[in-house]
C-alpha atoms as a PDB file:
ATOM      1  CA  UNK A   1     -11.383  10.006 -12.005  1.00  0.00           C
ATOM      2  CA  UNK A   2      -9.042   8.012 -10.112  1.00  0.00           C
ATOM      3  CA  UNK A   3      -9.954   4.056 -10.305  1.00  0.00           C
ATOM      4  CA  UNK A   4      -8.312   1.169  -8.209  1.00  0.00           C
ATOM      5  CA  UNK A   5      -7.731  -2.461  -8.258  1.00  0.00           C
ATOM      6  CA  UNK A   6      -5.957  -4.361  -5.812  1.00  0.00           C
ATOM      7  CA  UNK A   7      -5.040  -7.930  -5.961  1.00  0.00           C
ATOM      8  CA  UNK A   8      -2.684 -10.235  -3.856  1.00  0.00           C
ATOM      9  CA  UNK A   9      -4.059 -10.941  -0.700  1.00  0.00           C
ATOM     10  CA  UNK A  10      -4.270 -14.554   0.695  1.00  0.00           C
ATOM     11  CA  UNK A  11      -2.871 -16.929   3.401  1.00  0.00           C
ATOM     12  CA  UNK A  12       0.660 -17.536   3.748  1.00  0.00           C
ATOM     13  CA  UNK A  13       3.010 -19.254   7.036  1.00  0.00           C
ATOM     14  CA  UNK A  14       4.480 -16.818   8.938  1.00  0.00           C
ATOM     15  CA  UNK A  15       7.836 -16.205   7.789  1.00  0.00           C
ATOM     16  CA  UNK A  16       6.542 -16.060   3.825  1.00  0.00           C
ATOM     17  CA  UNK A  17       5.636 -13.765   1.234  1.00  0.00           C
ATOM     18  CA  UNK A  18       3.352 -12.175  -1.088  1.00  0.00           C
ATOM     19  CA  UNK A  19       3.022  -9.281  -3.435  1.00  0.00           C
ATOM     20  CA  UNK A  20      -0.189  -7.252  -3.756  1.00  0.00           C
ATOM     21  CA  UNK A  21      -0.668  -5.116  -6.782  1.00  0.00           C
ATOM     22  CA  UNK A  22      -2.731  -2.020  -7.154  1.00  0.00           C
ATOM     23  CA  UNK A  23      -3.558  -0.578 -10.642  1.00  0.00           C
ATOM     24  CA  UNK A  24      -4.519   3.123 -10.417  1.00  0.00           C
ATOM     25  CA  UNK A  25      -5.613   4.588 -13.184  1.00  0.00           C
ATOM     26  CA  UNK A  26      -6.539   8.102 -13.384  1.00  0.00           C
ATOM     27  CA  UNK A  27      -3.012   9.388 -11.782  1.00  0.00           C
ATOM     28  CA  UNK A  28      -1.604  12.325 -13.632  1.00  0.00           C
ATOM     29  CA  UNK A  29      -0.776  14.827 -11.377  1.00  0.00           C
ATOM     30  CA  UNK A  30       2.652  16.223 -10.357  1.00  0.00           C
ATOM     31  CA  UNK A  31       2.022  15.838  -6.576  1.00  0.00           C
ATOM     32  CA  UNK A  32       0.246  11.972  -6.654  1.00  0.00           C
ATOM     33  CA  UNK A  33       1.578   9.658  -4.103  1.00  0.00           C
ATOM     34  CA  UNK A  34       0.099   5.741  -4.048  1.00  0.00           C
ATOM     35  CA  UNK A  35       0.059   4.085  -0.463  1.00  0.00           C
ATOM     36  CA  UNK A  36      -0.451   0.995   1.059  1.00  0.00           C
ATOM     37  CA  UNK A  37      -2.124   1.173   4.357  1.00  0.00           C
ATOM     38  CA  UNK A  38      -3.167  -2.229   6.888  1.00  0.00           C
ATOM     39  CA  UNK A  39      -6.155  -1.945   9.398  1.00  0.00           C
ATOM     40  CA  UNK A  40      -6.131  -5.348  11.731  1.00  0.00           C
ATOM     41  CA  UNK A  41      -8.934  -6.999  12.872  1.00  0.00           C
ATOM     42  CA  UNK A  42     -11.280  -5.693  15.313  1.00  0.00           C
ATOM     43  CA  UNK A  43      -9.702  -1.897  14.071  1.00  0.00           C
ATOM     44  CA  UNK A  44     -11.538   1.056  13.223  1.00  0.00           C
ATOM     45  CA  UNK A  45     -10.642   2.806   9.745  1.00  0.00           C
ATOM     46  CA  UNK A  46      -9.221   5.762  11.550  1.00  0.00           C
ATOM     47  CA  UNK A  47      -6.824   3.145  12.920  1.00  0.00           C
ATOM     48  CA  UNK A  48      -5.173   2.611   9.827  1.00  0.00           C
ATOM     49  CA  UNK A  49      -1.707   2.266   9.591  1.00  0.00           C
ATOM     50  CA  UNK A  50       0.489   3.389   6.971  1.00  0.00           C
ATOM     51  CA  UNK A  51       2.762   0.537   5.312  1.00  0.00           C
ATOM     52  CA  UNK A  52       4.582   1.924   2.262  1.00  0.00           C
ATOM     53  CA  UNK A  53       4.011   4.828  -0.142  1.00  0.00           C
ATOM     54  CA  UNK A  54       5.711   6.090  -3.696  1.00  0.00           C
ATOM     55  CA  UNK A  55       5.823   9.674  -4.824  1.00  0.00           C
ATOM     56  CA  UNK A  56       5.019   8.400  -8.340  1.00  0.00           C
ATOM     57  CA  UNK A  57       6.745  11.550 -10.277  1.00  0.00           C
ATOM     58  CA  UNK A  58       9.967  11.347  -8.232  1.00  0.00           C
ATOM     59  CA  UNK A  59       9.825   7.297  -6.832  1.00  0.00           C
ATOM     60  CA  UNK A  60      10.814   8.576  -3.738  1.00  0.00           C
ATOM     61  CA  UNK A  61       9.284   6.209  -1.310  1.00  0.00           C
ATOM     62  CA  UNK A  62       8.485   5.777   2.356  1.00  0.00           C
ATOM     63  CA  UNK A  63       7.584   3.094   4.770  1.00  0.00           C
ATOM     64  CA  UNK A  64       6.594   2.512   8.266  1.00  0.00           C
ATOM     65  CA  UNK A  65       9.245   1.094  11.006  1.00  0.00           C
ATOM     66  CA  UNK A  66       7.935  -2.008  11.361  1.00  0.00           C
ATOM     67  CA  UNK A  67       7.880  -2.828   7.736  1.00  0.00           C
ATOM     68  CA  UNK A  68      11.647  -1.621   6.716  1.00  0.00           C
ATOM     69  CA  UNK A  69      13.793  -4.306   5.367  1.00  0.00           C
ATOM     70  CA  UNK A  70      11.199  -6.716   4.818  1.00  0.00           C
ATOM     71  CA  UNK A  71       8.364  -4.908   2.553  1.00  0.00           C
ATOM     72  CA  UNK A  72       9.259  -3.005  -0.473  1.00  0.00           C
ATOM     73  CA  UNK A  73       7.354  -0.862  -2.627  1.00  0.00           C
ATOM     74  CA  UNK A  74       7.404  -0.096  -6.270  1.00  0.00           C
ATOM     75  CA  UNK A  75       6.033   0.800  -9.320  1.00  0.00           C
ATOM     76  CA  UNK A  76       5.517   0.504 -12.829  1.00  0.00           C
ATOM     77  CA  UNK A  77       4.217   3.403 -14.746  1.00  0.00           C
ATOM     78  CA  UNK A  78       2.428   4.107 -17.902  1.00  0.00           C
ATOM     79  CA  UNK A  79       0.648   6.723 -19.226  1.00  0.00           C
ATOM     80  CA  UNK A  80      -2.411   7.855 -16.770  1.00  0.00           C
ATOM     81  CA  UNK A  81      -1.829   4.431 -15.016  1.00  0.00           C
ATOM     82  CA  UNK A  82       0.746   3.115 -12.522  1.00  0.00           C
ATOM     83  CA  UNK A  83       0.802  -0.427 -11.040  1.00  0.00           C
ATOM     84  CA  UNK A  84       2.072  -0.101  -7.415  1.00  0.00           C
ATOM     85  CA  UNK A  85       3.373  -3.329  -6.229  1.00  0.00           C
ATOM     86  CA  UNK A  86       3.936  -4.541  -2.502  1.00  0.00           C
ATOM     87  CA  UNK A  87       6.293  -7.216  -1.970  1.00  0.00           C
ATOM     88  CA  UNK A  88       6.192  -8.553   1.574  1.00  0.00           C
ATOM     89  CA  UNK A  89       8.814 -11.126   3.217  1.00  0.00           C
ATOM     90  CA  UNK A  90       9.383 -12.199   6.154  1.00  0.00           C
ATOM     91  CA  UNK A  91       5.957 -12.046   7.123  1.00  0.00           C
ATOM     92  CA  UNK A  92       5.086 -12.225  11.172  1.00  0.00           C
ATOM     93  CA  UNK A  93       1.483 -12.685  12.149  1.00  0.00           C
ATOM     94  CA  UNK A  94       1.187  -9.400  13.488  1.00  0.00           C
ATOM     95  CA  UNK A  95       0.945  -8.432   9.486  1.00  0.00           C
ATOM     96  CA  UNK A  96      -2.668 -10.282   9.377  1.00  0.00           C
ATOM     97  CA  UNK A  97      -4.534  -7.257   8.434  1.00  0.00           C
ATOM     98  CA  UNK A  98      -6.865  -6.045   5.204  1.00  0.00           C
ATOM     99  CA  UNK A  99      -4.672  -4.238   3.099  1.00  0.00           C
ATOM    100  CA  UNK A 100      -5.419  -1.026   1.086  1.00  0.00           C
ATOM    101  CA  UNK A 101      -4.177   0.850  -1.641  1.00  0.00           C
ATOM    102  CA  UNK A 102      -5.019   4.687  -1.668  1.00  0.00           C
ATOM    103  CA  UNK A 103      -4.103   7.685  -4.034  1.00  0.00           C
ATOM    104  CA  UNK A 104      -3.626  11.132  -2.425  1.00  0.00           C
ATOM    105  CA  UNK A 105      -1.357  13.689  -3.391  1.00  0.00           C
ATOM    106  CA  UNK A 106       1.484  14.266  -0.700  1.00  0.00           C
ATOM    107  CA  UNK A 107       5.271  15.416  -0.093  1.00  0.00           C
ATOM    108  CA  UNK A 108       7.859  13.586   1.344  1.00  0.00           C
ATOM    109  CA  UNK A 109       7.366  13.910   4.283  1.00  0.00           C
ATOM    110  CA  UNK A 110       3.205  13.075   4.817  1.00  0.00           C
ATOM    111  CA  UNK A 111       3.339   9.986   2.275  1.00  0.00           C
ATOM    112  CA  UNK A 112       2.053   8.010   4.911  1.00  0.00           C
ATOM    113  CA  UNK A 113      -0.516  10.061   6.401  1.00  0.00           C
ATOM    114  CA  UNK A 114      -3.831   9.236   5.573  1.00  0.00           C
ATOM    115  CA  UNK A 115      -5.185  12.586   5.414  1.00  0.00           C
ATOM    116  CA  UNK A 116      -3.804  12.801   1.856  1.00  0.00           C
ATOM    117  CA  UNK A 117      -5.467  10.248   0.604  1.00  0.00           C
ATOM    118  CA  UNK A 118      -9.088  10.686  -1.217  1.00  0.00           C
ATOM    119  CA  UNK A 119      -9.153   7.673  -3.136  1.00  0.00           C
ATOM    120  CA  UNK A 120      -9.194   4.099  -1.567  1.00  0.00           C
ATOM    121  CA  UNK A 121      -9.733   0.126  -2.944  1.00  0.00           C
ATOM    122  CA  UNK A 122     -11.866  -1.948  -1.619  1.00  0.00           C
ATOM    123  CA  UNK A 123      -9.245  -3.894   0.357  1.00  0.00           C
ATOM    124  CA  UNK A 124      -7.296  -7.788   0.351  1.00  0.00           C
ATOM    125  CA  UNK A 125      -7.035  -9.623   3.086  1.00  0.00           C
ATOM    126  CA  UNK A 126      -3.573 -10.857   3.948  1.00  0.00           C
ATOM    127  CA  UNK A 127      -3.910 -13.663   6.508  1.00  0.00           C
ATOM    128  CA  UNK A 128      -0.493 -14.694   8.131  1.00  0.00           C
ATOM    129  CA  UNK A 129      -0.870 -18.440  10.173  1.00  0.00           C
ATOM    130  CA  UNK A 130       1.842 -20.005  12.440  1.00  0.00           C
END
């Protein structure tokens, strides 16, 4: 049973930081990816959008456009457990969104596509003010 805990979120100027963590336990398969995906306010959940993922056997990693250059993803493992950590700079206010972490197993190429994710947190908000 995969479990998750995220933590990070909060209010920062545009143009700032933060790091949101998300400690999955339960991750032991060959194929597990851990993502970070942002739905904005007034969005549905189908609107979520894909931030950053890590192929947690291989650390091969992926983000969205938007997000290259300023977020970076990456993890610490241990045994059934890996801490996926978000570090976001430069942060516009467009990036005001509830943040989620989510467990799936994926390739390369669909690590940010939400259909292969089954296991989602409960969400931080990440508020970004002029």
């Amino acid at each position: 049973q995969v479990e998750l805990v995220e933590s990070g979120g909060g209010s920062v100027q545009a143009g700032g930081s933060l790091r949101l963590s998300c400690a999955a336990s339960g991750v032991a398969y060959s194929r597990n990816c851990v993502a970070w995906f942002r739905q904005g306010p007034g969005e549905e959940r189908h609107e979520r959008e894909g931030v950053a993922a890590v192929l947690v056997n291989s650390g091969s990693t992926g983000y969205a456009d938007s997000m290259k250059g300023r977020f970076t993803i990456s993890q610490d493992r241990a045994k059934n457990t890996v801490t996926v950590f978000l570090q976001m700079n430069s942060l516009k206010l467009g990036d005001t969104a509830t943040y989620y972490c989510a467990v799936g197993t994926c390739l390369e190429w669909s690590l940010l596509q939400p259909n292969e994710y089954n296991y989602w947190g409960q969400g931080t908000q990440v508020t970004v003010t002029s």
